[in-house]
Protein backbone atom coordinates (compact mmCIF):
# COMPACT_ATOMS: atom_id res chain seq x y z
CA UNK A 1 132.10 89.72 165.92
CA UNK A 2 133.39 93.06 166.23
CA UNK A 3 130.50 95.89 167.46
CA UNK A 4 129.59 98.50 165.38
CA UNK A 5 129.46 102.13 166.50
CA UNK A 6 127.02 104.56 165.37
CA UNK A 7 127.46 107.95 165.54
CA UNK A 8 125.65 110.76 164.69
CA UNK A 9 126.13 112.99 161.40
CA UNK A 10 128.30 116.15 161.58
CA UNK A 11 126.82 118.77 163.88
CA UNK A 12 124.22 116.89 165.12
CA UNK A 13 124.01 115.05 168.68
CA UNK A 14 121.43 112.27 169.50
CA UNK A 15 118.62 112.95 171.92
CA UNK A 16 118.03 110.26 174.89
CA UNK A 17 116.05 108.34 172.88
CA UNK A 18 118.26 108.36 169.55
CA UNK A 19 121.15 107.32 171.44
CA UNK A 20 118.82 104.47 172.98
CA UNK A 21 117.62 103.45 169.26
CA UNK A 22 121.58 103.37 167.87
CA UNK A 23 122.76 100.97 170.98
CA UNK A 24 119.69 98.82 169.60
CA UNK A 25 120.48 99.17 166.05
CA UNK A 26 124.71 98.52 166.87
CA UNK A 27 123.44 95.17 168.75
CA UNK A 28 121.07 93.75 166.06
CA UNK A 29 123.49 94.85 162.86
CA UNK A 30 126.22 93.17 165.17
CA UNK A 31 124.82 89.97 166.35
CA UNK A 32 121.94 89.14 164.07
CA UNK A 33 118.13 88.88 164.38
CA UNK A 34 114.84 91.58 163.39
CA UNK A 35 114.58 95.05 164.86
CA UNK A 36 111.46 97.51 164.43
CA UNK A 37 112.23 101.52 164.92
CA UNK A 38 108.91 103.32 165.12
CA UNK A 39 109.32 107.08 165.59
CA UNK A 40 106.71 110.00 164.52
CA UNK A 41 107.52 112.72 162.32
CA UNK A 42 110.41 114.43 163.43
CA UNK A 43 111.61 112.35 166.04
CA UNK A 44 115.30 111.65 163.52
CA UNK A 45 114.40 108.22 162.24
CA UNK A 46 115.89 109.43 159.03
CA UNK A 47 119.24 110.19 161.00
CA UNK A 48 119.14 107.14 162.76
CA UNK A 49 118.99 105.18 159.36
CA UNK A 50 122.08 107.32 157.37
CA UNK A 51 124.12 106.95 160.67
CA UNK A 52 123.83 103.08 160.91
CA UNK A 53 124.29 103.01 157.04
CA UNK A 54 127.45 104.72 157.67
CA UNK A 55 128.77 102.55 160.19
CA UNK A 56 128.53 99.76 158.29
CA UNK A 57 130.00 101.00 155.67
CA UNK A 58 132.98 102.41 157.70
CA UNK A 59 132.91 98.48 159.27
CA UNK A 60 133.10 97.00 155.72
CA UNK A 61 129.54 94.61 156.23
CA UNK A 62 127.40 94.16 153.42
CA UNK A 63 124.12 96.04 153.38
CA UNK A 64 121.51 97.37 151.41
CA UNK A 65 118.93 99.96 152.16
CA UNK A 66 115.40 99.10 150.57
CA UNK A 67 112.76 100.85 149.93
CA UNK A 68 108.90 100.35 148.99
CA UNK A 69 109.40 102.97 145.95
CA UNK A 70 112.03 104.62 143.96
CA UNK A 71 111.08 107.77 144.81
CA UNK A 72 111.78 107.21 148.71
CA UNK A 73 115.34 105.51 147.52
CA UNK A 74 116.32 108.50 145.32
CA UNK A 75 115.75 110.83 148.37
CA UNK A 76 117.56 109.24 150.57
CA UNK A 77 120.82 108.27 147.76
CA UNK A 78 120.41 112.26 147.64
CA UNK A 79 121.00 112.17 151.41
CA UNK A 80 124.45 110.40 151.23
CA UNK A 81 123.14 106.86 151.79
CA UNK A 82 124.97 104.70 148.44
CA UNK A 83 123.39 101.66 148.86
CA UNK A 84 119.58 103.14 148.92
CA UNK A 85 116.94 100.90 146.38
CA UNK A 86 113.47 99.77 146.08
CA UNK A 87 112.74 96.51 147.39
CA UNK A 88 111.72 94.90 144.09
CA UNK A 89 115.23 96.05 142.49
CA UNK A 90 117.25 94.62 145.31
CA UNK A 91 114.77 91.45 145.35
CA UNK A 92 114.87 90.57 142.23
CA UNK A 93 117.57 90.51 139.36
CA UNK A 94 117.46 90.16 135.62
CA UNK A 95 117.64 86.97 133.34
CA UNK A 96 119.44 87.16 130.24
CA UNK A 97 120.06 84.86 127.35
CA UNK A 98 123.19 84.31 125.67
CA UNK A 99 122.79 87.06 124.09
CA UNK A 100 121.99 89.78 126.35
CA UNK A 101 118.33 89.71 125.98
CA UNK A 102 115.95 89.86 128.87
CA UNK A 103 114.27 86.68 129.51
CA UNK A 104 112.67 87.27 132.97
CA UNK A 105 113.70 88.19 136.32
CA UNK A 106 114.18 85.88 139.49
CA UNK A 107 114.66 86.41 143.27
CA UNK A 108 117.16 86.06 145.21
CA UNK A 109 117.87 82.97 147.66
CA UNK A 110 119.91 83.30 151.06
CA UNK A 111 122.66 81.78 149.40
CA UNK A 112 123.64 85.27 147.15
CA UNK A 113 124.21 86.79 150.48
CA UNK A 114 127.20 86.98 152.65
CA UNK A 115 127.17 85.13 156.28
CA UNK A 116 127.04 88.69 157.60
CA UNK A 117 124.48 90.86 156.27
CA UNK A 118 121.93 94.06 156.79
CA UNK A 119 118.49 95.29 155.47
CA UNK A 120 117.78 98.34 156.30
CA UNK A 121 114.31 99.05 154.86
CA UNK A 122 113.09 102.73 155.30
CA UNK A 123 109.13 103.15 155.07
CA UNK A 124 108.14 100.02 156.45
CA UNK A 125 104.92 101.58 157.12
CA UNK A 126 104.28 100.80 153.49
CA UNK A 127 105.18 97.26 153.90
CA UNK A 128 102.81 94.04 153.12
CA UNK A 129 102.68 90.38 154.62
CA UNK A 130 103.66 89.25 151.33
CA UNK A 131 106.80 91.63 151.23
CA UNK A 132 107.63 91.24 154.33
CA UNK A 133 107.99 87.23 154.07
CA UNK A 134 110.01 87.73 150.93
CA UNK A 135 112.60 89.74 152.48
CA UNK A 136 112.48 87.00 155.42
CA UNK A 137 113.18 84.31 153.18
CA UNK A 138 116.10 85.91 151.33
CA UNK A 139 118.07 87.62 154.40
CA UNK A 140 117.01 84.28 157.30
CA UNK A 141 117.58 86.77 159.98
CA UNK A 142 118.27 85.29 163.25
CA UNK A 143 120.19 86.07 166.14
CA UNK A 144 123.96 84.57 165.68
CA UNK A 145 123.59 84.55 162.62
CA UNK A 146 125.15 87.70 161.28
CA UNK A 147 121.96 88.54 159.45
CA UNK A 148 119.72 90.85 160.36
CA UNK A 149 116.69 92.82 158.95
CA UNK A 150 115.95 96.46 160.64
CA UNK A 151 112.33 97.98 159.91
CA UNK A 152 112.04 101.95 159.78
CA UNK A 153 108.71 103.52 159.67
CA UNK A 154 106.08 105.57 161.03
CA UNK A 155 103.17 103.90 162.50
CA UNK A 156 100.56 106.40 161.96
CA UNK A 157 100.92 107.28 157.91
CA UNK A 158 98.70 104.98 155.89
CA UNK A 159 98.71 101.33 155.81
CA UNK A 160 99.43 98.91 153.12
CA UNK A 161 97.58 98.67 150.08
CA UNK A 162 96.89 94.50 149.98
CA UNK A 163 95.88 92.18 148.01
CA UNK A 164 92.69 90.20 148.27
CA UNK A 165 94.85 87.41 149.21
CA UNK A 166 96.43 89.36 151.52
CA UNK A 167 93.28 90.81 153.43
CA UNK A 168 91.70 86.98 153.56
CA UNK A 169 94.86 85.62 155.29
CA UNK A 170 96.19 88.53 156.94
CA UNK A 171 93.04 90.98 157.89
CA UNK A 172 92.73 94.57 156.67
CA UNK A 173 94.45 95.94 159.65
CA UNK A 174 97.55 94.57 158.85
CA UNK A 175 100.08 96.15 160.07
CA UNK A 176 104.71 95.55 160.73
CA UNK A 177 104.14 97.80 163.81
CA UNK A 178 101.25 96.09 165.35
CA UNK A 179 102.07 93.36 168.62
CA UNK A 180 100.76 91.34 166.68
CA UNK A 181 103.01 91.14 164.01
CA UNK A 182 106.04 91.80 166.20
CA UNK A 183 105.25 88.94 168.73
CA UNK A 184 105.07 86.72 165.16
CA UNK A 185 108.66 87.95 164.07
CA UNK A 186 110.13 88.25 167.63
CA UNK A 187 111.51 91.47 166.62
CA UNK A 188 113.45 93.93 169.06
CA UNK A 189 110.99 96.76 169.32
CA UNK A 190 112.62 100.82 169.96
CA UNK A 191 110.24 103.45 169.63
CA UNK A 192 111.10 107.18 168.89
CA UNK A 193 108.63 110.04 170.99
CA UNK A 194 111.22 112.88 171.21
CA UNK A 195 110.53 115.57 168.73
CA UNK A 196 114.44 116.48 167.84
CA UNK A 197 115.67 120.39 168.11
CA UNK A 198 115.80 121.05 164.49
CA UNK A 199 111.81 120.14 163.97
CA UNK A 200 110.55 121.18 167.47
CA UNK A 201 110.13 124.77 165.81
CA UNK A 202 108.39 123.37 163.04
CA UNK A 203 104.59 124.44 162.05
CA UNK A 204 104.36 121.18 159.75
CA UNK A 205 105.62 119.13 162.72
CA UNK A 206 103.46 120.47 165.68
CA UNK A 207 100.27 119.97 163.13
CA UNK A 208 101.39 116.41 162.39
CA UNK A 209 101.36 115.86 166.25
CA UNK A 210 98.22 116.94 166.67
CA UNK A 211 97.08 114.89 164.03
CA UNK A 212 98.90 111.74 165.33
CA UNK A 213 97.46 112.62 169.44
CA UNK A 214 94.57 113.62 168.29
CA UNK A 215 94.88 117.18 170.52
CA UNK A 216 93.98 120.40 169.70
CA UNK A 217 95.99 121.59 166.45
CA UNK A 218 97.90 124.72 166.43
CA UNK A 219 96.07 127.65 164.51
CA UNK A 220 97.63 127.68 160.56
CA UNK A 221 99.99 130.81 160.50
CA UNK A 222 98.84 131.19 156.98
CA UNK A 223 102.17 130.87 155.43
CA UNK A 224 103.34 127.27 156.58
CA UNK A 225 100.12 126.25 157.35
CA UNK A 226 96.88 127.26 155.68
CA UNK A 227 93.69 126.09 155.55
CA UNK A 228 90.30 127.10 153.81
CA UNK A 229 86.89 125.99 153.36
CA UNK A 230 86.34 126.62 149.76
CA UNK A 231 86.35 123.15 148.26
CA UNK A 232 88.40 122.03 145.20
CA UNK A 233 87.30 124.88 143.04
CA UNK A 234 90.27 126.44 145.28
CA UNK A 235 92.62 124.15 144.43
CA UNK A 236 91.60 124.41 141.10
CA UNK A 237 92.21 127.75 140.93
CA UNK A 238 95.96 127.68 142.01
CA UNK A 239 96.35 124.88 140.45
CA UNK A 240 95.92 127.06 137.33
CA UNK A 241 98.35 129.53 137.87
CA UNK A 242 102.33 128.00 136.75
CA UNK A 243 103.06 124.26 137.68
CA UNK A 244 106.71 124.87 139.85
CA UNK A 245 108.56 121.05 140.52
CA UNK A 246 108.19 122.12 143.93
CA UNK A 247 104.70 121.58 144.06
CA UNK A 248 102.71 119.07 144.45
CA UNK A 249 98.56 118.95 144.74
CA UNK A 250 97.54 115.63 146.34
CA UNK A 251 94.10 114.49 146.77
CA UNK A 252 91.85 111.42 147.69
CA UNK A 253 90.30 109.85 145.20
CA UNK A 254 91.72 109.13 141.38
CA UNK A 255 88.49 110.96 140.04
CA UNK A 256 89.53 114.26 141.69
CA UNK A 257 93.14 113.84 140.70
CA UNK A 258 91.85 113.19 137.03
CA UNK A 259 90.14 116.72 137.16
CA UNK A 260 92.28 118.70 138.64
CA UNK A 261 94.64 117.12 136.06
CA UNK A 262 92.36 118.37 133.44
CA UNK A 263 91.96 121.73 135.03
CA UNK A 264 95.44 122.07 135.08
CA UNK A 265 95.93 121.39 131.74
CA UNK A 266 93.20 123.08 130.12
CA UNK A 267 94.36 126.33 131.82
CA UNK A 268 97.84 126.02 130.07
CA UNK A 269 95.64 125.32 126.68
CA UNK A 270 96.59 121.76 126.40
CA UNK A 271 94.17 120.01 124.38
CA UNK A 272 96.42 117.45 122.60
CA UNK A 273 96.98 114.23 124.44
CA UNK A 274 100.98 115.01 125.24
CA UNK A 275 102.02 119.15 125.10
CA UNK A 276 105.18 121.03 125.30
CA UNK A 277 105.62 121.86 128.98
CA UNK A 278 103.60 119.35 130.31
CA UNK A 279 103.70 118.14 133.21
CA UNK A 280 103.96 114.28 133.73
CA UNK A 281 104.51 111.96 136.78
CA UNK A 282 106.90 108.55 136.32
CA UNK A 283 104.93 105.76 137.08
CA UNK A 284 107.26 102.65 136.98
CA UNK A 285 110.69 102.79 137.74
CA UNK A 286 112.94 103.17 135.28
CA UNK A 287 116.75 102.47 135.59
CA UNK A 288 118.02 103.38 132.09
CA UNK A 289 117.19 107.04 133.03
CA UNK A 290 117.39 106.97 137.18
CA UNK A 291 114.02 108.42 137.06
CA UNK A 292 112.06 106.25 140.07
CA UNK A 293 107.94 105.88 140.42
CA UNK A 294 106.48 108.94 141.30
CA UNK A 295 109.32 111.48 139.88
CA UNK A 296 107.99 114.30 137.82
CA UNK A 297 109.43 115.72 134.10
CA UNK A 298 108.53 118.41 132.40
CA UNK A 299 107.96 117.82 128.60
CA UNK A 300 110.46 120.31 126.67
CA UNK A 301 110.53 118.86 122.97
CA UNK A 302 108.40 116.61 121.81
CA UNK A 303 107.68 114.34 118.21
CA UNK A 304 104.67 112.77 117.14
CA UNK A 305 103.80 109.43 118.35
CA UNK A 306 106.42 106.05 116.75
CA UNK A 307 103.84 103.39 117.82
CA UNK A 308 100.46 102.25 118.91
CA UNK A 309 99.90 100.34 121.21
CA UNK A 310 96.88 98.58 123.05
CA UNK A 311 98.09 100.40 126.79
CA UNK A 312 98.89 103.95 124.90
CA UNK A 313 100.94 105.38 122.32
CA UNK A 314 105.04 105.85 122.32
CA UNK A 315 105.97 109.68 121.99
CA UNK A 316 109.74 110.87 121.36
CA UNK A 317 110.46 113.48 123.99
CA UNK A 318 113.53 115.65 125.67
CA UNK A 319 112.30 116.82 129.39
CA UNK A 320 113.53 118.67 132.75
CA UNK A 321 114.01 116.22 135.55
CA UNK A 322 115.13 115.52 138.76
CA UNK A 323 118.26 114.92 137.17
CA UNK A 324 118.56 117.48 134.87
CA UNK A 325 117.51 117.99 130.80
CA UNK A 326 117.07 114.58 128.92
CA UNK A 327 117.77 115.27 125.31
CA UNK A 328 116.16 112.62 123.52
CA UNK A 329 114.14 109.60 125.29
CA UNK A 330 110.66 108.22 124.95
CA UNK A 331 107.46 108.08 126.91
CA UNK A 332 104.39 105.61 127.01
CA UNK A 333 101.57 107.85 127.63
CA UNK A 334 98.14 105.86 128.76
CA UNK A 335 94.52 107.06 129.37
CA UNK A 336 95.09 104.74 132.68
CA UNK A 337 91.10 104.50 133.14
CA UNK A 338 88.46 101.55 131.65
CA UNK A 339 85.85 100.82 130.14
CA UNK A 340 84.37 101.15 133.54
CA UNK A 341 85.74 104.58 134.62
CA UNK A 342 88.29 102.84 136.90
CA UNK A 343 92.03 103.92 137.11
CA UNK A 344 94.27 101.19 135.69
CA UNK A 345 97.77 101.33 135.80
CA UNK A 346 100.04 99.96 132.50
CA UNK A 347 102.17 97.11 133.31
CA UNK A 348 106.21 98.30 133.15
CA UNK A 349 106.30 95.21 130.68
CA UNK A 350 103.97 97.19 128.08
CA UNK A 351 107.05 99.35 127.93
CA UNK A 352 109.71 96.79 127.84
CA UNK A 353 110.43 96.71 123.53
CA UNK A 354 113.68 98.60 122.66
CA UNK A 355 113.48 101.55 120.49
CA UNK A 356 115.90 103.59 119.06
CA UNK A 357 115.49 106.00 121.44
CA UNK A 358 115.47 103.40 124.45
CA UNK A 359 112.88 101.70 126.89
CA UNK A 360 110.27 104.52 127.03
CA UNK A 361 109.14 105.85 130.52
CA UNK A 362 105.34 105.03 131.95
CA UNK A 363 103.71 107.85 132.74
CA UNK A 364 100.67 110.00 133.33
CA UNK A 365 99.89 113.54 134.25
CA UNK A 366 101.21 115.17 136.92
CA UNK A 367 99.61 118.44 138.40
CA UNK A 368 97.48 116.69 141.00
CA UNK A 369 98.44 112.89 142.79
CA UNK A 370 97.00 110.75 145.23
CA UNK A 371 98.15 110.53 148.82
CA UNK A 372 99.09 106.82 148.28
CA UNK A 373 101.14 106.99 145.22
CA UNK A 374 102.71 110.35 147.00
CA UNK A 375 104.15 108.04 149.73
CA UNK A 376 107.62 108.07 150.56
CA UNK A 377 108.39 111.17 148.48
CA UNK A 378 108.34 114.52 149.84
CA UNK A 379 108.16 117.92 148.40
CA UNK A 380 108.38 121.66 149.21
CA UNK A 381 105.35 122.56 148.81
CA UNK A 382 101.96 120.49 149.71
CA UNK A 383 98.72 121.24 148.69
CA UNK A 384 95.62 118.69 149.03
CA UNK A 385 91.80 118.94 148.35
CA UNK A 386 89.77 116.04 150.10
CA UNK A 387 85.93 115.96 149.97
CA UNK A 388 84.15 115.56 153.09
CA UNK A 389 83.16 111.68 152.26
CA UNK A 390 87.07 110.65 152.96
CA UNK A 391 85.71 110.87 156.93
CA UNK A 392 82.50 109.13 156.24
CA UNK A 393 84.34 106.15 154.71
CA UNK A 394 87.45 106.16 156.64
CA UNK A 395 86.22 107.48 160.32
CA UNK A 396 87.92 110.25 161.98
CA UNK A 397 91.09 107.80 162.42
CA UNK A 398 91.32 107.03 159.01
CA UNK A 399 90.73 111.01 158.16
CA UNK A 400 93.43 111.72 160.60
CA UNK A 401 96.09 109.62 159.04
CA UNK A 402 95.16 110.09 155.69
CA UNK A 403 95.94 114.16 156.55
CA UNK A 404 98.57 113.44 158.57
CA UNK A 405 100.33 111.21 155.47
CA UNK A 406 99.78 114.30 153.26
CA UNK A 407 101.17 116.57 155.65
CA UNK A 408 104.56 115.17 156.17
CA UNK A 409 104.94 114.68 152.55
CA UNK A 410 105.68 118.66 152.84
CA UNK A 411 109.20 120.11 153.72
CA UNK A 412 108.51 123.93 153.39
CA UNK A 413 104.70 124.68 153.03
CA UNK A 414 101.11 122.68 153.46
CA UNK A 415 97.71 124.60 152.03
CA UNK A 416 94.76 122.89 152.74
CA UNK A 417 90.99 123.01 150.83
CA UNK A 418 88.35 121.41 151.99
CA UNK A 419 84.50 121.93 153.00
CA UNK A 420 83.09 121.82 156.87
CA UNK A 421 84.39 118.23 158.14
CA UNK A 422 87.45 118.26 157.49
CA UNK A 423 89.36 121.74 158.21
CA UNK A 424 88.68 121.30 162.28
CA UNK A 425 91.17 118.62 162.58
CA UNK A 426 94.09 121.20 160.58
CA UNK A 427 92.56 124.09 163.26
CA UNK A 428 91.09 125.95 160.46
């Protein structure tokens, strides 16, 4: 088999321990077999990623990068990598009848592969046993073989969300990165510590690695960094001023999001269930319109509602995305809370009857997210509100990830609000 080589982007050059991660990564995409690259924020595991993408390409060997959400594979398709999708997407393909018409969906078996072939899944962090064996079964990577699986994440963002199932057989500390776990796969292990030149300078970086070491954290320059102790009536108060699509309030719990959602809106004077200029969040992919989970549209036209239905009501709409105006679409808006108060989330197949105007979108509003459906994006702008409870409930390790996850969702700017528990571990 011939060896790939894997070479960094234009103008860049790999550190010691880059260059040590791509000899790892040209072995396992050459030979076959599992590989794990761990790395902190900063450290280039996104470079280390596009460059083996590219070499593979440039060697001709099927591969696919995959992704827990569509949000993480639009960002990195925007960074050059073609072949970028979520997991379920690649996983599974449609059913049709003989006459077009979606019947179901079904997975894929090792057989619709090539004898040579690459995963590359980005965000492994986010990664369940359940997922994990799925992608096993399909690829069979083994050294020899041809076929191997490489795992890219960062160890210290949050864990999993599992199933019941999945905590009974697994544990709730499951984790890809754990020795556990790599001892079960008998994965090739590389591990990224070296902070790379472009992010060294970096206020958002130093923070997150005082978050992840748990030393002292640098003191917020109030512009990058800043960090108060006023509560969420702060972040209700900026959240007030003019929603940009650079930025993004995250918090803790679905209640808070829910009312600094309604904050948001009743500043604007939104008091109908869908407004012009309102701000909604995707929440199911959606390939007719390449708008992924977690995207965010702006709501420029708007009709009255075509149907009811038992998970929320179908509105014609135009909106500003990602991608640019959609003139003409449709939406299924949903209260996404029951009888009970709890959040509940509208199944993608609520949405699935053809309209005129196509498959509508799944969505709710969009001013304020949770850290967890915030993974794998990233944004400009960050700002979070988390009540002092999250470190009564999750312990200072759990409180330090949790931060640390909403941190490095943030490319240009983090503001923080939050009472006296929390702020010590941002230095304010």
């Amino acid at each position: 088999m011939k060896r790939l080589q894997i070479t960094p982007p234009p103008g860049l050059t790999f550190t010691e321990d880059q260059l040590f991660g791509a000899r790892a990564l040209e072995h396992v995409c050459t030979v076959g077999g599992i590989l794990v690259l761990e790395g902190w924020a900063g450290t280039g595991k996104s470079v280390e990623l596009i460059a083996t993408a590219q070499a593979l390409e440039d060697a001709g060997i099927q591969y696919v990068v995959a992704c827990p959400t569509g949000r993480a594979a639009s960002r990195l398709r925007q960074g050059g990598v073609k072949q970028a999708s979520t997991m379920h997407s690649w996983l599974y393909y449609p059913r049709m009848d003989n006459r077009g018409n979606l019947i179901g969906f079904q997975r894929r078996t090792m057989e619709d592969l090539p004898s040579r072939f690459v995963l590359l899944f980005d965000e492994a962090s986010m990664l369940g046993p359940n997922g994990l064996y799925d992608l096993l079964e399909v690829v069979r990577p083994d050294p020899g073989s041809g076929r191997a699986c490489v795992f890219v994440g960062d160890p210290f963002q949050l864990p999993p969300i599992l199933s019941k199932k999945e905590v009974e057989e697994f544990g709730e500390e499951f984790s890809l990165f754990s020795a556990e776990t790599l001892e079960l796969l008998q994965a090739d292990h590389v591990q990224l510590h070296e902070v790379v030149r472009q992010a060294a300078g970096s206020p958002i970086v130093s923070l997150a690695t005082a978050l992840r070491s748990g030393s002292p954290p640098p003191r917020p320059d109030g512009q990058t960094i800043s960090v108060v102790r006023k509560g969420r009536a702060e972040i209700e108060r900026r959240v007030q001023m003019a929603a940009s699509p650079e930025t993004v309030v995250l918090t803790w719990t679905n209640k808070d999001r829910r009312a600094i959602n309604d904050v948001a809106r009743e500043a604007r004077g939104f008091h109908d269930e869908l407004c012009l200029r309102d701000r909604l969040v995707v929440t199911a992919n959606h390939a007719e319109s390449g708008l992924c989970n977690g995207d965010l549209i702006d709501v420029v036209s708007i009709d009255n509602p075509i149907e009811h239905m038992a998970a929320g009501r179908i509105y014609p709409i135009s909106y500003d995305g990602p991608w640019g105006r959609q003139e003409g679409g449709a939406i299924l808006y949903y209260d996404g809370i029951d009888a009970a108060g709890r959040t509940v989330f509208a199944k993608a197949a609520a949405a699935e009857k053809d309209y005129d105007l196509g498959r509508p979108l799944v969505v709710d509003y969009g001013y304020a997210l949770t850290v967890h459906k915030a993974q794998g994006c990233e944004f400009q702008n960050v700002e979070v509100y988390t009540p002092d409870a999250i470190e009564r409930m999750m312990g200072e390790e759990g409180a330090r990830k949790w931060l640390y996850t909403a941190l490095t969702r943030a490319k240009q700017s983090f503001f923080f609000s939050g009472q006296a528990a929390i702020p010590y571990l941002l230095g304010g």
